[in-house]
N, C-alpha and C. Protein backbone atom coordinates (compact mmCIF):
# COMPACT_ATOMS: atom_id res chain seq x y z
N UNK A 1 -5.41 -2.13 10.59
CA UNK A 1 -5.19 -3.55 10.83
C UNK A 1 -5.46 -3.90 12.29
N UNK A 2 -5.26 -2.41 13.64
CA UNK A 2 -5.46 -2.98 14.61
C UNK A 2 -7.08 -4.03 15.00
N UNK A 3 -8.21 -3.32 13.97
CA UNK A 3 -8.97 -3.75 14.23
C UNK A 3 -8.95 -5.14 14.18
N UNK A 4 -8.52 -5.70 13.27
CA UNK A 4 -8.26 -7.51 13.16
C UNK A 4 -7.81 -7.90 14.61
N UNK A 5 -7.29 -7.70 15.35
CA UNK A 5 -6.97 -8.35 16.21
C UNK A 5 -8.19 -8.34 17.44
N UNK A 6 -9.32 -7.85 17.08
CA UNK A 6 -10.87 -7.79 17.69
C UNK A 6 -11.37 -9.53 17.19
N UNK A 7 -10.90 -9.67 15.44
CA UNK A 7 -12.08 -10.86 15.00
C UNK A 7 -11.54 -12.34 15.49
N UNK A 8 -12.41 -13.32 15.45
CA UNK A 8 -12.36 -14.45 15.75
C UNK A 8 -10.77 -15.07 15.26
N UNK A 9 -10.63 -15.93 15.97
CA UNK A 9 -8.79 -16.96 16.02
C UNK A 9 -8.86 -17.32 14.70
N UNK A 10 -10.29 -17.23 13.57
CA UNK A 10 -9.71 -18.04 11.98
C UNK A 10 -9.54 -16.89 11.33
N UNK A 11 -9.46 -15.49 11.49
CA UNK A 11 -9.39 -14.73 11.39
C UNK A 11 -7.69 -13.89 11.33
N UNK A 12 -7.27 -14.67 12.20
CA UNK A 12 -5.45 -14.30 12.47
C UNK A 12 -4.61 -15.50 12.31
N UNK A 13 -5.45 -16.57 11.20
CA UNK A 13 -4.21 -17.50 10.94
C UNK A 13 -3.30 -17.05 10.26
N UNK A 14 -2.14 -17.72 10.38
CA UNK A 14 -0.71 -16.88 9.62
C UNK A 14 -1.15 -17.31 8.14
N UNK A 15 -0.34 -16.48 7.35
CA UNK A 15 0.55 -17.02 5.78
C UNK A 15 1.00 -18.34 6.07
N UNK A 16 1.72 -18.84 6.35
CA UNK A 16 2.11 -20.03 6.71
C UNK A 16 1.03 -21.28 6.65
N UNK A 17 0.23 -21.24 7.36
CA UNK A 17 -1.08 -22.20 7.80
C UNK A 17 -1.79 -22.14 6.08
N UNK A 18 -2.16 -20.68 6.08
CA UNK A 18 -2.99 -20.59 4.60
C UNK A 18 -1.99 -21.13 3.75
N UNK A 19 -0.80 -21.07 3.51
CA UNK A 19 -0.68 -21.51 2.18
C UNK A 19 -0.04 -23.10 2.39
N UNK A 20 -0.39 -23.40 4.10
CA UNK A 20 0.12 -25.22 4.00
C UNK A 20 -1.95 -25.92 3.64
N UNK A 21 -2.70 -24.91 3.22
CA UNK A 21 -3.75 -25.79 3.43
C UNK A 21 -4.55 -25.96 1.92
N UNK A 22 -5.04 -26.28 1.63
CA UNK A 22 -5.85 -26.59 -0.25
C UNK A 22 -6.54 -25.70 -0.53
N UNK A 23 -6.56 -25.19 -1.82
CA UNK A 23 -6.97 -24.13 -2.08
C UNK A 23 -8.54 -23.85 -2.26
N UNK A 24 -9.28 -25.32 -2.08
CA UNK A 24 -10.78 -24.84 -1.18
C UNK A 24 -10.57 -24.15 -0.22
N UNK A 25 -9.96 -24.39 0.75
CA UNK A 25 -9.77 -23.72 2.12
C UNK A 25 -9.38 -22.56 2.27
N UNK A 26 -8.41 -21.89 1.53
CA UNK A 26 -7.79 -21.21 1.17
C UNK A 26 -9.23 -20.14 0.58
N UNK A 27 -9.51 -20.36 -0.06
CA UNK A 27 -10.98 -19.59 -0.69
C UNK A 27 -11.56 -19.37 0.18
N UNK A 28 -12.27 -20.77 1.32
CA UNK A 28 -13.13 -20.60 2.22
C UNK A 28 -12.67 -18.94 3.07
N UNK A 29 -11.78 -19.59 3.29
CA UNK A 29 -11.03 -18.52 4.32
C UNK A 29 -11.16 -16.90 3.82
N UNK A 30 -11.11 -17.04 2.62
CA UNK A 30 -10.96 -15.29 2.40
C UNK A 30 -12.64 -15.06 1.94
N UNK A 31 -13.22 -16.07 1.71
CA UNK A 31 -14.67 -15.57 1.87
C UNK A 31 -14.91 -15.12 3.28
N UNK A 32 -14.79 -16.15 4.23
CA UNK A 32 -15.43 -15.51 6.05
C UNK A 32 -14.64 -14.48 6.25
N UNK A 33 -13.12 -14.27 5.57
CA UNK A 33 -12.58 -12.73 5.99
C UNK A 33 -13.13 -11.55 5.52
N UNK A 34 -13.52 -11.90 4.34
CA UNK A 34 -14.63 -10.82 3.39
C UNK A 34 -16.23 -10.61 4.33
N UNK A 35 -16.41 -11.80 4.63
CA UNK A 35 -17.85 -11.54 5.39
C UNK A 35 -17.85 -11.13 6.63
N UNK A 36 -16.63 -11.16 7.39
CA UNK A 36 -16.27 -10.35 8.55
C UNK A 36 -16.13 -9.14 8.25
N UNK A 37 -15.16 -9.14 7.67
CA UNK A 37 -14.67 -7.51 7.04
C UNK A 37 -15.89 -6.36 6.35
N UNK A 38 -16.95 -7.08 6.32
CA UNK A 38 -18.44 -6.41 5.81
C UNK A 38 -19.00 -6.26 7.41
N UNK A 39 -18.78 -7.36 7.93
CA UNK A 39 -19.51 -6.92 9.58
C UNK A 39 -18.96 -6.05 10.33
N UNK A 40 -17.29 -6.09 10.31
CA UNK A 40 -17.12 -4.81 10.98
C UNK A 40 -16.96 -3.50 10.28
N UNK A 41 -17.33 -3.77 8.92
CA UNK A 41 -17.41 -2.11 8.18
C UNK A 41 -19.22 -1.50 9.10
N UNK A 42 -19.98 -2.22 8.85
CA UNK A 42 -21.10 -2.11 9.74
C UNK A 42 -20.98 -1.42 10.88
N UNK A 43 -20.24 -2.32 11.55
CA UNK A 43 -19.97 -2.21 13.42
C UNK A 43 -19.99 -0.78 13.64
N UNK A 44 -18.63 -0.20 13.08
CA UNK A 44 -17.71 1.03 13.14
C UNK A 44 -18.45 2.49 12.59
């Protein structure tokens, strides 16, 4: 998990934020975490 604290600020929004926001967003969000999470499987 330390690595997360490398990726971008939309990256370390809380539980809180995600589940005050609509569940487009909510999706959006775990898609760019998925497409990060493929970039730094790469990186490493």
């Amino acid at each position: 998990m330390r690595r997360w604290l490398h990726t971008p600020a939309f990256a370390t929004v809380s539980p809180e934020e995600i589940s005050g926001s609509s569940p487009a967003e909510v999706q959006n969000f775990g898609e760019m975490a998925g497409i990060w999470g493929i970039c730094l499987c790469g990186l490493l």
